[in-house]
C-alpha atoms as a PDB file:
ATOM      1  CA  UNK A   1      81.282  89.107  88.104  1.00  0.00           C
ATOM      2  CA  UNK A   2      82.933  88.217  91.643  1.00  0.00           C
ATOM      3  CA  UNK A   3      85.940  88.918  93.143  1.00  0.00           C
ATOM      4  CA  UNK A   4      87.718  85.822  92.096  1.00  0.00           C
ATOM      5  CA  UNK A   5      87.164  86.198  88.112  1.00  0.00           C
ATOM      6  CA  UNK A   6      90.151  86.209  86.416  1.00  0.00           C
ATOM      7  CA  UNK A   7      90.621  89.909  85.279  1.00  0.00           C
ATOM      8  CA  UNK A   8      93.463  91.851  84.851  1.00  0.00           C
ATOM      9  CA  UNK A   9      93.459  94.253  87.401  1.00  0.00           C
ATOM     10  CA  UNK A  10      96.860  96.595  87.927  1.00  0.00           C
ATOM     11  CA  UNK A  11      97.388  97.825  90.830  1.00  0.00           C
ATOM     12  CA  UNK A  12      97.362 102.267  90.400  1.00  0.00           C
ATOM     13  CA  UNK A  13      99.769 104.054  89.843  1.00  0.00           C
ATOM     14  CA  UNK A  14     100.687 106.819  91.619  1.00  0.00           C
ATOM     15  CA  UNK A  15     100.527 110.182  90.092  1.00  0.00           C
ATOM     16  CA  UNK A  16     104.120 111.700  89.506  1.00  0.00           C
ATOM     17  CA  UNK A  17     105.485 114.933  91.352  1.00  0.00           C
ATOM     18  CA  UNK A  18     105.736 118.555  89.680  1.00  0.00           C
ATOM     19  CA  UNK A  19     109.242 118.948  89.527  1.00  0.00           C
ATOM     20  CA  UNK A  20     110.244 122.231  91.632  1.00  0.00           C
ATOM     21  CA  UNK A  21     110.929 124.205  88.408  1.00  0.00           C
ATOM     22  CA  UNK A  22     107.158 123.370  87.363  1.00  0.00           C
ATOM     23  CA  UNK A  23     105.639 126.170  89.978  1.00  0.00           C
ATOM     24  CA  UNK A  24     106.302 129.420  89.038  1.00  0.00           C
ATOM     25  CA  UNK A  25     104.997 130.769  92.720  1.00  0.00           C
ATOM     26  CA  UNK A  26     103.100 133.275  91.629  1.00  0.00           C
ATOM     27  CA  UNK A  27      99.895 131.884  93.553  1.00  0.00           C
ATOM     28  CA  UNK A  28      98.238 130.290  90.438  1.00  0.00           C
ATOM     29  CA  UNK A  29      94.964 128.554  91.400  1.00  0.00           C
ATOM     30  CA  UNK A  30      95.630 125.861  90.878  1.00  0.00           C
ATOM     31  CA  UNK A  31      98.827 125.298  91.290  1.00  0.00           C
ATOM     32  CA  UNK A  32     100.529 122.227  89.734  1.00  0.00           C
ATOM     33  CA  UNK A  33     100.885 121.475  93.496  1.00  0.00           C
ATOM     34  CA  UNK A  34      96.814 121.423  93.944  1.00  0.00           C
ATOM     35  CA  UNK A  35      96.442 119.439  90.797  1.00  0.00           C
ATOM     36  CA  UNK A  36      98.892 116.861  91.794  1.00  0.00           C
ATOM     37  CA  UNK A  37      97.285 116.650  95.757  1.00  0.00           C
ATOM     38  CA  UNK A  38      94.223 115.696  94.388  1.00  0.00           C
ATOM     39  CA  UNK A  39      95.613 113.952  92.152  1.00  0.00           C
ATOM     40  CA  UNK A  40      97.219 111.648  95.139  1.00  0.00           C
ATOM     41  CA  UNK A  41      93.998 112.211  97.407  1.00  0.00           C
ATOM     42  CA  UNK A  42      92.051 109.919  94.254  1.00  0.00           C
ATOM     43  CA  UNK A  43      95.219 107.590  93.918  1.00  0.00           C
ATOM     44  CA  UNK A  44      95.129 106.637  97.689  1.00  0.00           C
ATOM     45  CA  UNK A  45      91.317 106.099  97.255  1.00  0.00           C
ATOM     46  CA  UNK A  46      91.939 103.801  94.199  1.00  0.00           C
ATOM     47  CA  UNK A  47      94.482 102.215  96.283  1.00  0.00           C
ATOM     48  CA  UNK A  48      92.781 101.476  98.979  1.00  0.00           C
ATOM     49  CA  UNK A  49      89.551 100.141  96.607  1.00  0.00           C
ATOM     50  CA  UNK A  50      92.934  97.879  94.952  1.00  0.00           C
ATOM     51  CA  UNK A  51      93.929  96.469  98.019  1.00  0.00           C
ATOM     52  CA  UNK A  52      90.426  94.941  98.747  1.00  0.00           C
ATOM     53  CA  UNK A  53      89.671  93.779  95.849  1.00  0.00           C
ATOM     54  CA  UNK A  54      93.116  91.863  96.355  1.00  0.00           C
ATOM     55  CA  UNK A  55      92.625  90.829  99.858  1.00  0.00           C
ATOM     56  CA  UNK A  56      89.027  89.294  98.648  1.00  0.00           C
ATOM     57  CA  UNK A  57      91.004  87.866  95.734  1.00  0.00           C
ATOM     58  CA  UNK A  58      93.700  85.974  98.297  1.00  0.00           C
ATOM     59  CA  UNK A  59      91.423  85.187 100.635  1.00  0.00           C
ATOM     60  CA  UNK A  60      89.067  83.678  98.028  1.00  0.00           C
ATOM     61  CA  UNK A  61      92.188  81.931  96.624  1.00  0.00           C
ATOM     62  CA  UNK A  62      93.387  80.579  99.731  1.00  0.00           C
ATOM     63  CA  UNK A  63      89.222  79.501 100.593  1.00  0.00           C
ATOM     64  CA  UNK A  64      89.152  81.624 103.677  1.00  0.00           C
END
């Protein structure tokens, strides 16, 4: 399958903040707050994967 297939392909979403109330501070490991950094450390990754994929998809689209 290449690049310029027609598949449904979403852009990620990012993951959603702990609210402040959600950390208790007590020094749990993990914290919410280390769950949702990796969280975002895998989004950006998937992101940046998305944003190829697109770029091949325009460019394909466009024949450049």
């Amino acid at each position: 399958m290449s690049v310029t297939d027609d598949v449904f392909d979403p852009m990620p979403e990012a993951p959603e903040a702990p609210t402040d109330d959600m950390c208790c501070g007590s020094g749990c490991d993990p914290c919410v707050w280390d769950t949702y950094n990796a969280a975002v450390q895998v989004y950006r990754q998937q992101l940046a994967d998305w944003q190829a994929r697109e770029a091949a998809r325009q460019a394909a689209n466009t024949g450049n």
